[in-house]
PDB file of N, CA and C in Angstrom:
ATOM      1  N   UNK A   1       3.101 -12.813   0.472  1.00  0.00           N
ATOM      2  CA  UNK A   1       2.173 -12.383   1.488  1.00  0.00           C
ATOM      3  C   UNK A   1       1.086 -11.559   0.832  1.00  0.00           C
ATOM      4  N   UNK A   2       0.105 -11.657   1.428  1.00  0.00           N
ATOM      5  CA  UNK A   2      -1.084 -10.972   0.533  1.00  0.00           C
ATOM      6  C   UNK A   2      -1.927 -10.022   2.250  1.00  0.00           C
ATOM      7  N   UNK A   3      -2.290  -8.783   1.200  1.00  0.00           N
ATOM      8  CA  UNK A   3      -2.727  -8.006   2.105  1.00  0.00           C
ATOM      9  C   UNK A   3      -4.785  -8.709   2.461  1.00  0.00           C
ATOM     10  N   UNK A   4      -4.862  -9.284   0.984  1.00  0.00           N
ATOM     11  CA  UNK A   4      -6.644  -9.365   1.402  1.00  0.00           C
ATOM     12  C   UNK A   4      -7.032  -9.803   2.366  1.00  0.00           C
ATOM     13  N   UNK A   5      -6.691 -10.560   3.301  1.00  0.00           N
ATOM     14  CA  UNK A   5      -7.513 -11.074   4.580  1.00  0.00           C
ATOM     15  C   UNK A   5      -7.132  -9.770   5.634  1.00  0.00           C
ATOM     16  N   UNK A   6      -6.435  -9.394   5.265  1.00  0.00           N
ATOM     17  CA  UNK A   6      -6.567  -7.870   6.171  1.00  0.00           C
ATOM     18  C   UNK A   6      -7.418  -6.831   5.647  1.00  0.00           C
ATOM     19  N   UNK A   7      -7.232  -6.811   4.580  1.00  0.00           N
ATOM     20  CA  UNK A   7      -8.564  -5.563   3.640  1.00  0.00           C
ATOM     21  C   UNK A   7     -10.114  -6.385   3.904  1.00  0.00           C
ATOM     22  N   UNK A   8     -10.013  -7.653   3.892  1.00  0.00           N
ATOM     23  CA  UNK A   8     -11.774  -8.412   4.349  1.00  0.00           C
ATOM     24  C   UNK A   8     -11.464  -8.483   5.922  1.00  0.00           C
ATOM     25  N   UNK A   9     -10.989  -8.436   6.894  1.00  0.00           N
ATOM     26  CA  UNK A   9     -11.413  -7.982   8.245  1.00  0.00           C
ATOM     27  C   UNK A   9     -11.335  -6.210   8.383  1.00  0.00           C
ATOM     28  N   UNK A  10     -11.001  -5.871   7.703  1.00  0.00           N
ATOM     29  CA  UNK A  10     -10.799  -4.166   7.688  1.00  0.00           C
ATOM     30  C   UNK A  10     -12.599  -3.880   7.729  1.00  0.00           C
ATOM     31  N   UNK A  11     -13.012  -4.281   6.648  1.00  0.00           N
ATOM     32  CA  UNK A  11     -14.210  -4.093   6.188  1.00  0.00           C
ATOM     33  C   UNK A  11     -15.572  -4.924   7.049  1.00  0.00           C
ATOM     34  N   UNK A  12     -14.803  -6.160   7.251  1.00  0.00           N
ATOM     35  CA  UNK A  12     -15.913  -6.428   7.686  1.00  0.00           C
ATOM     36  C   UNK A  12     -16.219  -5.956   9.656  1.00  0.00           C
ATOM     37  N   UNK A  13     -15.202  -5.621   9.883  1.00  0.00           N
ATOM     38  CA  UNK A  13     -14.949  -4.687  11.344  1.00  0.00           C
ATOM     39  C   UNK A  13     -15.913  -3.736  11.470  1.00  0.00           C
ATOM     40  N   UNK A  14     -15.571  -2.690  10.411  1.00  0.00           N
ATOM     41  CA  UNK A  14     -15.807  -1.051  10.320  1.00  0.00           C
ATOM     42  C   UNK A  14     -17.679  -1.570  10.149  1.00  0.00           C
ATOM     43  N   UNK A  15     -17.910  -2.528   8.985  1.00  0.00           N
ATOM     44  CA  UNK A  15     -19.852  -2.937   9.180  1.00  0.00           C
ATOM     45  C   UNK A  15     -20.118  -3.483  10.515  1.00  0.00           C
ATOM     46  N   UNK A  16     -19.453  -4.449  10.861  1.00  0.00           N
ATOM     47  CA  UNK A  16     -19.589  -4.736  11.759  1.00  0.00           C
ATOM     48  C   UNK A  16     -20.216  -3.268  13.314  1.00  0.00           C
ATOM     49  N   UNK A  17     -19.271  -2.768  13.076  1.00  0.00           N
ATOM     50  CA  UNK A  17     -19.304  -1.872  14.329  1.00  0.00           C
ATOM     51  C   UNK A  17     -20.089  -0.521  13.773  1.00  0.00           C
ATOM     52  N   UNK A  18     -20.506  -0.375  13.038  1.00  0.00           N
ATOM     53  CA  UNK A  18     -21.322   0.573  12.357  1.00  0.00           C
ATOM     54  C   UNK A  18     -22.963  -0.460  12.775  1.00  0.00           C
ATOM     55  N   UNK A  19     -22.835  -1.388  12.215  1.00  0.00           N
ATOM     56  CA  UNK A  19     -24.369  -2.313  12.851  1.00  0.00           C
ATOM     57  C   UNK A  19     -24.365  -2.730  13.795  1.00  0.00           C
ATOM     58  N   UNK A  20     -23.705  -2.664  14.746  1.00  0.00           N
ATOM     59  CA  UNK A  20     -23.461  -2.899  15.891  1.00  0.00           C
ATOM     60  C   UNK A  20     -24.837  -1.316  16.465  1.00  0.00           C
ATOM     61  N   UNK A  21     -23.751  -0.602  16.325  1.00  0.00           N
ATOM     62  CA  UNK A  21     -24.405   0.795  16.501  1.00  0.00           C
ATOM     63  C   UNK A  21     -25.782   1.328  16.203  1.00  0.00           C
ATOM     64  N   UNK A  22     -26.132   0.541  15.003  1.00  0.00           N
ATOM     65  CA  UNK A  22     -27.238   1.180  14.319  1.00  0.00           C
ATOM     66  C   UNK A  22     -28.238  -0.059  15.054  1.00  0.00           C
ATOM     67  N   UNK A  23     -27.989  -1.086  15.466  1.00  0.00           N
ATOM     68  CA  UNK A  23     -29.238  -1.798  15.953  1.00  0.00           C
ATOM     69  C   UNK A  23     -29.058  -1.679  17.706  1.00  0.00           C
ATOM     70  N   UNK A  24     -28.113  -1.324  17.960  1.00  0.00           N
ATOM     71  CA  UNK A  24     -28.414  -1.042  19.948  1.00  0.00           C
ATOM     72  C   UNK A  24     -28.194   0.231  20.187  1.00  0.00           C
ATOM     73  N   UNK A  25     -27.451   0.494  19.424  1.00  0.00           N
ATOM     74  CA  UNK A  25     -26.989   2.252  19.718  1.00  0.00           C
ATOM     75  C   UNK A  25     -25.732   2.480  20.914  1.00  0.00           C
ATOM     76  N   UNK A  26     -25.226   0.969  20.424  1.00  0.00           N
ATOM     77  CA  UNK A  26     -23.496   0.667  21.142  1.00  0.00           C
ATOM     78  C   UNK A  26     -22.302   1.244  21.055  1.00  0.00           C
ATOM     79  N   UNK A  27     -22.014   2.658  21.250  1.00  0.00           N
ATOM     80  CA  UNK A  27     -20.782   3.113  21.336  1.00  0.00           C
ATOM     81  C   UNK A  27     -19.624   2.426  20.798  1.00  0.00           C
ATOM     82  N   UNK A  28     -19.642   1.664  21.952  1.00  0.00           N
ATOM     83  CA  UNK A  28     -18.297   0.895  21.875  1.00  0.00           C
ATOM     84  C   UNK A  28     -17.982  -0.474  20.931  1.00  0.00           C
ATOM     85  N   UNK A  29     -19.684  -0.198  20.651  1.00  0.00           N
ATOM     86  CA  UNK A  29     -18.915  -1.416  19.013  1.00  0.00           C
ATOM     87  C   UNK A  29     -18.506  -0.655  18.047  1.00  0.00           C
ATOM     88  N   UNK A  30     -19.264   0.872  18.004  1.00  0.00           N
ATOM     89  CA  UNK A  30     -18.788   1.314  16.659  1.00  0.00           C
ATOM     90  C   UNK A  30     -17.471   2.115  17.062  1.00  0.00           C
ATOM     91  N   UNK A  31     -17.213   2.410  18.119  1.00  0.00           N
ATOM     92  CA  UNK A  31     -15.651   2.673  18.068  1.00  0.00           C
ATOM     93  C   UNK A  31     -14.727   1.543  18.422  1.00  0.00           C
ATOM     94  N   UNK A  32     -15.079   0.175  18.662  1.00  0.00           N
ATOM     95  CA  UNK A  32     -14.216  -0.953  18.117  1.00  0.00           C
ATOM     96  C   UNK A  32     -14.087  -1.242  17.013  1.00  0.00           C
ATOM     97  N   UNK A  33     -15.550  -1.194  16.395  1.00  0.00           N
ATOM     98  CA  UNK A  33     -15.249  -1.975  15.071  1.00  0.00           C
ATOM     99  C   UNK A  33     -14.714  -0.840  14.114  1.00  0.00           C
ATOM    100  N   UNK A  34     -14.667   0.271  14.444  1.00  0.00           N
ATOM    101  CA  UNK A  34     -14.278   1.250  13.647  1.00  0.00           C
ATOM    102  C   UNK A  34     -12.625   1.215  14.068  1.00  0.00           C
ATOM    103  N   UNK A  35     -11.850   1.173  14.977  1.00  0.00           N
ATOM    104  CA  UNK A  35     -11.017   1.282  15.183  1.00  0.00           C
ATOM    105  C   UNK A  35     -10.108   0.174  14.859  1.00  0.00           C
ATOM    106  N   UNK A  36     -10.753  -0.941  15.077  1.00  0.00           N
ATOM    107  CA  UNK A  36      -9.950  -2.325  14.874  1.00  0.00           C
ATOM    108  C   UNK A  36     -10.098  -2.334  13.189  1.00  0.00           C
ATOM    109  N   UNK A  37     -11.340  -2.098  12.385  1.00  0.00           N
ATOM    110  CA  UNK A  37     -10.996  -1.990  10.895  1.00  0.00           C
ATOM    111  C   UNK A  37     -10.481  -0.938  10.561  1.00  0.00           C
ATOM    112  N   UNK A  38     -10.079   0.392  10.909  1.00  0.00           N
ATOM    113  CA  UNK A  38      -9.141   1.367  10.378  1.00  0.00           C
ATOM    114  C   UNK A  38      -7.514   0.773  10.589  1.00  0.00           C
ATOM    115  N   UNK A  39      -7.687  -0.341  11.718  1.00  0.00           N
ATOM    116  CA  UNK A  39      -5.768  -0.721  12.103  1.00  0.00           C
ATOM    117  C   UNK A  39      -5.801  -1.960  11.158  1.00  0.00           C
ATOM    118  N   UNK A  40      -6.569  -2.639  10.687  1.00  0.00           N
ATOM    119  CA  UNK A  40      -6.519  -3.586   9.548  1.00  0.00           C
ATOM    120  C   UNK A  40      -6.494  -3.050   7.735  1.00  0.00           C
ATOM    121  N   UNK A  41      -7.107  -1.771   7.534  1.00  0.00           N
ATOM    122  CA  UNK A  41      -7.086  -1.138   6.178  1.00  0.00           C
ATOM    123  C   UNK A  41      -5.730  -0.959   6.205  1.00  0.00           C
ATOM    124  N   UNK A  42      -5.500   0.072   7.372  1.00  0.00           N
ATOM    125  CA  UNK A  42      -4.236   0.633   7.304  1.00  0.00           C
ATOM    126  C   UNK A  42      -2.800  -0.619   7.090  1.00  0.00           C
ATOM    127  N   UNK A  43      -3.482  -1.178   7.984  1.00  0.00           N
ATOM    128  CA  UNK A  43      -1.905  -2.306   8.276  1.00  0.00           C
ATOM    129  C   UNK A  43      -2.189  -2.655   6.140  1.00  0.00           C
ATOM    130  N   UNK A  44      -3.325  -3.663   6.025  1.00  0.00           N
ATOM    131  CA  UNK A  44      -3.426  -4.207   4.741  1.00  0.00           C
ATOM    132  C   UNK A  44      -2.615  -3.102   3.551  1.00  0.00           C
ATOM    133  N   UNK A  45      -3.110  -1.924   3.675  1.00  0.00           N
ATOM    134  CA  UNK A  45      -2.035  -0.483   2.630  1.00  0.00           C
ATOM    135  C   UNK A  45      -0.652  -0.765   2.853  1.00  0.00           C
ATOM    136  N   UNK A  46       0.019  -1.140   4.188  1.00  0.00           N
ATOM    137  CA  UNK A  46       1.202  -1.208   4.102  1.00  0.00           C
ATOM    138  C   UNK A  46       1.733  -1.953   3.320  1.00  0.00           C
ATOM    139  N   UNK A  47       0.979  -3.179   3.865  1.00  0.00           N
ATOM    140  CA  UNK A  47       1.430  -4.731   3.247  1.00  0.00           C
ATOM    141  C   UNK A  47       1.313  -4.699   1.594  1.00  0.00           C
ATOM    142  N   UNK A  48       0.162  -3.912   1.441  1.00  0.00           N
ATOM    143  CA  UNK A  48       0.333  -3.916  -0.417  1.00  0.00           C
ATOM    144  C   UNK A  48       1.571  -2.820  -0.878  1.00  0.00           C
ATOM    145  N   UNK A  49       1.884  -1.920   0.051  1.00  0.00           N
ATOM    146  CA  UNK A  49       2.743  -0.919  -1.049  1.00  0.00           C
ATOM    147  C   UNK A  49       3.906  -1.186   0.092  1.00  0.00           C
ATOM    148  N   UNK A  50       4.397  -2.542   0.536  1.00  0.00           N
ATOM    149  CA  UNK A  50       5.789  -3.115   0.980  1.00  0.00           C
ATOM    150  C   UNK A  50       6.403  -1.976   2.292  1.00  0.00           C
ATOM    151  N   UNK A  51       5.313  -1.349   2.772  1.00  0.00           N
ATOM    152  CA  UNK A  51       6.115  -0.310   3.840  1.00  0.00           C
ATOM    153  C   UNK A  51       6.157  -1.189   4.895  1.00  0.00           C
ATOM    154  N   UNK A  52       6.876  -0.654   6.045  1.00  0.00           N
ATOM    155  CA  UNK A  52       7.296  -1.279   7.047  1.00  0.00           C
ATOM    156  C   UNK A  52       5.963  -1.349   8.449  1.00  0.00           C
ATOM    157  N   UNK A  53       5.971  -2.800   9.005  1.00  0.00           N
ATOM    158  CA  UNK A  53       4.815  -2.722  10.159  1.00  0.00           C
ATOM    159  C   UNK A  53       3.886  -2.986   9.383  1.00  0.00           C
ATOM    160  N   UNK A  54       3.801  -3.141   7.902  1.00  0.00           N
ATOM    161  CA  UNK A  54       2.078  -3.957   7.875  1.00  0.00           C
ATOM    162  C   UNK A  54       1.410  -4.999   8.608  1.00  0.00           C
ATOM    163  N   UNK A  55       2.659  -5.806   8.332  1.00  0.00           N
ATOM    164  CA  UNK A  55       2.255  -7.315   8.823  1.00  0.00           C
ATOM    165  C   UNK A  55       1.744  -7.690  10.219  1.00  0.00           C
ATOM    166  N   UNK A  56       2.802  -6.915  10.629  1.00  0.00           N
ATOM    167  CA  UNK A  56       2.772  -6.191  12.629  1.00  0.00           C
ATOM    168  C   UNK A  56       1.429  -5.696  12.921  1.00  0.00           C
ATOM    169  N   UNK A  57       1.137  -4.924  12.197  1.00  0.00           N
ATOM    170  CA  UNK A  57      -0.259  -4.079  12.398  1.00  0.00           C
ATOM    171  C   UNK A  57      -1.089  -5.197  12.416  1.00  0.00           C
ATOM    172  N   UNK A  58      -1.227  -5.603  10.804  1.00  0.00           N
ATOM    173  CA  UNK A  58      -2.557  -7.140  10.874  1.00  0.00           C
ATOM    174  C   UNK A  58      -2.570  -8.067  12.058  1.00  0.00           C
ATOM    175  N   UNK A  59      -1.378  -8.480  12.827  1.00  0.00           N
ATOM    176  CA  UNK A  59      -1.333  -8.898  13.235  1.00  0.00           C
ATOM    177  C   UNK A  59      -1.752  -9.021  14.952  1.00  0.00           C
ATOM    178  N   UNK A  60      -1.095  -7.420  15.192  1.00  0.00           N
ATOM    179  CA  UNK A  60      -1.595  -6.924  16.450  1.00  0.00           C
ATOM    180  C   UNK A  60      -3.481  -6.516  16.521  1.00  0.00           C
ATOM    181  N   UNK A  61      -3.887  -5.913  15.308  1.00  0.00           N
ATOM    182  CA  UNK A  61      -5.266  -5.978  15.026  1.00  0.00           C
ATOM    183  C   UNK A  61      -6.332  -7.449  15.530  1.00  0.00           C
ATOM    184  N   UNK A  62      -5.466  -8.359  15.213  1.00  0.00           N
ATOM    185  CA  UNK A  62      -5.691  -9.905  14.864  1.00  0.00           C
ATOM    186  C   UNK A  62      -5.604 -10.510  16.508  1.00  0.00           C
ATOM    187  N   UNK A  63      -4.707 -10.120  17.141  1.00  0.00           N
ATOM    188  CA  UNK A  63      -4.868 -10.359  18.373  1.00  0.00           C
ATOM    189  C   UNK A  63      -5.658  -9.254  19.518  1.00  0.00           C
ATOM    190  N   UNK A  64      -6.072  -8.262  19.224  1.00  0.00           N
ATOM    191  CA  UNK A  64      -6.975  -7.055  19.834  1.00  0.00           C
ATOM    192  C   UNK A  64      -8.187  -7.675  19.376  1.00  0.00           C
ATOM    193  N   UNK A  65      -8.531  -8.216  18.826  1.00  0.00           N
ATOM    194  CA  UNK A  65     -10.080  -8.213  18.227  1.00  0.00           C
ATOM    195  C   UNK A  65     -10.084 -10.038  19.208  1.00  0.00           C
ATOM    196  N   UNK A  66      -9.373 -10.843  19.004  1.00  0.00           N
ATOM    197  CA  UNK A  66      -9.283 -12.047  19.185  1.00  0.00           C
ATOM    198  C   UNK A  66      -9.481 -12.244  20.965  1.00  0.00           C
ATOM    199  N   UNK A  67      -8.914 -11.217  21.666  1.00  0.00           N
ATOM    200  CA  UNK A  67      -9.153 -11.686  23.069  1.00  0.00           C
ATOM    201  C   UNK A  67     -10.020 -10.292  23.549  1.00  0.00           C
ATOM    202  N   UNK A  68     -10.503  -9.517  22.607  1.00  0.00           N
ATOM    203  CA  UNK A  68     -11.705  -8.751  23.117  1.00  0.00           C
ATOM    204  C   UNK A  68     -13.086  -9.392  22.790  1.00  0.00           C
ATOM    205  N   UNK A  69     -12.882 -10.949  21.559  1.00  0.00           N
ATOM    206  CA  UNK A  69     -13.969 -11.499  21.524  1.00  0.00           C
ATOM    207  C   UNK A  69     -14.139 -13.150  22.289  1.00  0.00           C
ATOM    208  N   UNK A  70     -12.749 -13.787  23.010  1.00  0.00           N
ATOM    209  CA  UNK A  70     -12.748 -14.609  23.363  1.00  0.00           C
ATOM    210  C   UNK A  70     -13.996 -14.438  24.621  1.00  0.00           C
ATOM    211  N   UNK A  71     -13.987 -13.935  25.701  1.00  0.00           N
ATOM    212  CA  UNK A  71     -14.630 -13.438  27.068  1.00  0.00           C
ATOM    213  C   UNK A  71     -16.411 -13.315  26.515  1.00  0.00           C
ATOM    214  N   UNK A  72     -16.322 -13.198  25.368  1.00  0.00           N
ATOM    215  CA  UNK A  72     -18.203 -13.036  24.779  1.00  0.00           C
ATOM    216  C   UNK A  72     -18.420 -14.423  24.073  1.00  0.00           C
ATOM    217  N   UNK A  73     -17.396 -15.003  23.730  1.00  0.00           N
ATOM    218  CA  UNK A  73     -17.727 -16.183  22.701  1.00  0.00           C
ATOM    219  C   UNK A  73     -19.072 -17.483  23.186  1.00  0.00           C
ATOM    220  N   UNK A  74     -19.285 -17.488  24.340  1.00  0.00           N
ATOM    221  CA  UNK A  74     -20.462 -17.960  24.416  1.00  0.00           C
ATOM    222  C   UNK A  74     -21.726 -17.319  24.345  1.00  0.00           C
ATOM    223  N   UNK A  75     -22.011 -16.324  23.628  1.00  0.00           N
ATOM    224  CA  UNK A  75     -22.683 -15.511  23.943  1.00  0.00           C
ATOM    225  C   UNK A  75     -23.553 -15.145  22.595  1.00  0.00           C
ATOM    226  N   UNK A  76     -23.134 -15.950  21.912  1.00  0.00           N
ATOM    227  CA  UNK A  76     -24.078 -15.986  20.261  1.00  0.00           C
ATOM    228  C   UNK A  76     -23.055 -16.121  18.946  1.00  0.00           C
ATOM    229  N   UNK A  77     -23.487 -16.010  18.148  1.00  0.00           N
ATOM    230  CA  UNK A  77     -22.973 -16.345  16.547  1.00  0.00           C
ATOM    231  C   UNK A  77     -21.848 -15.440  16.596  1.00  0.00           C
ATOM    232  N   UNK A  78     -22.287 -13.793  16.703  1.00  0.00           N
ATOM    233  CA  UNK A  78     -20.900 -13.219  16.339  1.00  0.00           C
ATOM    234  C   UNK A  78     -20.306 -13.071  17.096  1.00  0.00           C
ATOM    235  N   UNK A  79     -19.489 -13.019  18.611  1.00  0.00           N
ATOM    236  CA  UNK A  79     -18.668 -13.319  19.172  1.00  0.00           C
ATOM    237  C   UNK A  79     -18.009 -14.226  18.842  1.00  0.00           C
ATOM    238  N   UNK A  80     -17.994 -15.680  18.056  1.00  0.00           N
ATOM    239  CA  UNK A  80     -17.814 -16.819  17.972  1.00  0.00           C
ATOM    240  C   UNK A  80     -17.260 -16.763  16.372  1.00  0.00           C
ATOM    241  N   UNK A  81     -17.659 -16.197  15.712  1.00  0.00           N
ATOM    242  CA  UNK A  81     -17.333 -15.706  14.612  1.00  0.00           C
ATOM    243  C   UNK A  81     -16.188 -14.718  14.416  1.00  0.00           C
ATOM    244  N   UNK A  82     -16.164 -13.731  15.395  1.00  0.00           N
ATOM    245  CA  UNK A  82     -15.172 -12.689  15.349  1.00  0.00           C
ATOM    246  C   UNK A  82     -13.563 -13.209  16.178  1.00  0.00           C
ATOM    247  N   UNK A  83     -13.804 -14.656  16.590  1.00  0.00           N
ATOM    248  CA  UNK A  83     -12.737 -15.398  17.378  1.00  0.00           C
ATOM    249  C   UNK A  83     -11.876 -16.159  16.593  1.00  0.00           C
ATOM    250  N   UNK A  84     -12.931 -16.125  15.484  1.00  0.00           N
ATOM    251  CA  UNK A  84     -12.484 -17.244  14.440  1.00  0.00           C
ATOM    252  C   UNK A  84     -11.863 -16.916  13.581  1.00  0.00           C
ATOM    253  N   UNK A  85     -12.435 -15.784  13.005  1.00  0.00           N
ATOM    254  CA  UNK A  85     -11.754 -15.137  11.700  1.00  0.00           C
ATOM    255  C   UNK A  85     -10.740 -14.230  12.179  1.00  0.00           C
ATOM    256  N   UNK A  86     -10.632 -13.991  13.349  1.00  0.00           N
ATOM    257  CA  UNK A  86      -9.503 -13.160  14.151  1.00  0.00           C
ATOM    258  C   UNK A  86      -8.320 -14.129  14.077  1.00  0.00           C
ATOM    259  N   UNK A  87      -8.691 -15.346  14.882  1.00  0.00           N
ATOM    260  CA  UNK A  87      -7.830 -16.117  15.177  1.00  0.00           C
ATOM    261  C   UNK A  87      -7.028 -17.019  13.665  1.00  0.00           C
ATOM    262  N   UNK A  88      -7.529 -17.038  12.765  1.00  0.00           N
ATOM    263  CA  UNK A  88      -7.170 -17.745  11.528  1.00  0.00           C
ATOM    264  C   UNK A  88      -6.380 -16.131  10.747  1.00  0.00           C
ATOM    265  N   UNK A  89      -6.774 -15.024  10.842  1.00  0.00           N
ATOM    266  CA  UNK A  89      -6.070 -13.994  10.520  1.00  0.00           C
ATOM    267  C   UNK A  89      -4.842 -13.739  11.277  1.00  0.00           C
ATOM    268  N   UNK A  90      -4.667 -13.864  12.160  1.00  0.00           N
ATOM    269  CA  UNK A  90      -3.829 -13.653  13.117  1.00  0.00           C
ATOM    270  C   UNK A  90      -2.512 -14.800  12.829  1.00  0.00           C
ATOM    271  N   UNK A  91      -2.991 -16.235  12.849  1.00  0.00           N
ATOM    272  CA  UNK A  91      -2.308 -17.176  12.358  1.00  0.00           C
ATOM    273  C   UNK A  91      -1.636 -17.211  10.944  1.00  0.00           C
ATOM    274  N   UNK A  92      -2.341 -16.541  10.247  1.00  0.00           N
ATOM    275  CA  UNK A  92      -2.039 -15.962   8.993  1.00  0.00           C
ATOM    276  C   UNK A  92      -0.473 -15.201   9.321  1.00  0.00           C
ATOM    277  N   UNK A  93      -1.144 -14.327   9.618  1.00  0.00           N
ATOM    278  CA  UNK A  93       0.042 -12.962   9.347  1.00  0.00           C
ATOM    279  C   UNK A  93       1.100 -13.784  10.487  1.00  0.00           C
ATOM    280  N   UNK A  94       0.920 -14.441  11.465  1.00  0.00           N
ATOM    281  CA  UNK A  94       1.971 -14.717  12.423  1.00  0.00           C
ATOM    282  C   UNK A  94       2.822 -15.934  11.622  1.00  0.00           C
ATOM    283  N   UNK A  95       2.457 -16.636  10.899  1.00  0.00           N
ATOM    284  CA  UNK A  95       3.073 -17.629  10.193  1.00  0.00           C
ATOM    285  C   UNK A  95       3.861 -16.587   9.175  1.00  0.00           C
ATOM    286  N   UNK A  96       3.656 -15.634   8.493  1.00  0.00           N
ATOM    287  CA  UNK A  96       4.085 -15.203   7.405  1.00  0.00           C
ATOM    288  C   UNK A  96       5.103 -14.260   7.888  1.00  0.00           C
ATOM    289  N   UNK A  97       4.935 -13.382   9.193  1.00  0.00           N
ATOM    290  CA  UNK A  97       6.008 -13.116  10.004  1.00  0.00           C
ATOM    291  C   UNK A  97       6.855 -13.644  10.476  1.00  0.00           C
ATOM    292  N   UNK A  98       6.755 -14.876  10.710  1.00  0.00           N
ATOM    293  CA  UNK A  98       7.766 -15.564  11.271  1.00  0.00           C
ATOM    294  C   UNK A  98       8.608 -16.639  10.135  1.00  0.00           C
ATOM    295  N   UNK A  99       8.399 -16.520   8.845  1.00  0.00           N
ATOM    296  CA  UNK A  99       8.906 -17.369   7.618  1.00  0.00           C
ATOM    297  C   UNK A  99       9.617 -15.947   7.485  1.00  0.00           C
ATOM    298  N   UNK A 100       9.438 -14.780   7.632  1.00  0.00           N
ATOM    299  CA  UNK A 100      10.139 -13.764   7.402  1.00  0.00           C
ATOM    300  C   UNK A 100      11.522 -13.531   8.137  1.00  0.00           C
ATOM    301  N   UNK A 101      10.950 -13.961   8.679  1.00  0.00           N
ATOM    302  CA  UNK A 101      12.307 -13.666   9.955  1.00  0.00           C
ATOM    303  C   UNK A 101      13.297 -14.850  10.001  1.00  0.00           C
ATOM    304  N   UNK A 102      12.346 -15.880   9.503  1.00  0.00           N
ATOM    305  CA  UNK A 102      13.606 -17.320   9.568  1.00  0.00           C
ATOM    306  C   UNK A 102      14.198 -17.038   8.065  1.00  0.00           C
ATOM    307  N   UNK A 103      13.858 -16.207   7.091  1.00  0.00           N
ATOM    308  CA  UNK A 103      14.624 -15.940   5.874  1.00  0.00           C
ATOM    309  C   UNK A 103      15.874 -14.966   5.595  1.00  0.00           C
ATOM    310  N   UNK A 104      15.508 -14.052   6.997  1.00  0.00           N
ATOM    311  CA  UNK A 104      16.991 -12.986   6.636  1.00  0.00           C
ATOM    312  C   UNK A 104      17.993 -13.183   7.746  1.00  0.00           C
TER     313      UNK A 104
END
């Protein structure tokens, strides 16, 4: 299991919602995108130094971002974008959770 697709939505969240902010002056993107990439750094730290709930974290991150962007997805590039890479992250960590669980 690899933490990077959680450390590249970590990051690209936290810009995300920081430019969010800096071009409308949107609150609530920069405390989404700040919040949803602090629960993806964090989860991704777990997953690299083997503590418990990384995967959980990426994952729950992966579905918070995924149906807070489904309801906008017609609505331009990045809504549609943030569904995608949510949803393929999410599939990620949920496949790798669940090979986990069919192993012990």
């Amino acid at each position: 299991m690899s933490a990077y697709p959680a450390y590249t939505m970590g990051g690209l969240c936290i810009i995300g919602g920081v430019t969010g902010f800096a071009r409308t002056r949107s609150i609530p993107s920069l405390v989404a995108g700040v919040g949803v990439g602090l629960l993806y750094l964090w989860s991704a730290d777990a997953i690299r130094k083997g503590t418990n709930n990384g995967i959980e974290g990426a994952l729950g991150a992966s579905a918070l971002l995924l149906l807070s962007s489904l309801p906008r997805v017609a609505k331009g590039p990045v809504p549609a974008v943030l569904a995608v890479t949510s949803a393929t992250t999410g599939f990620y960590y949920g496949k790798t959770l669940y090979s986990l669980g069919q192993s012990s």
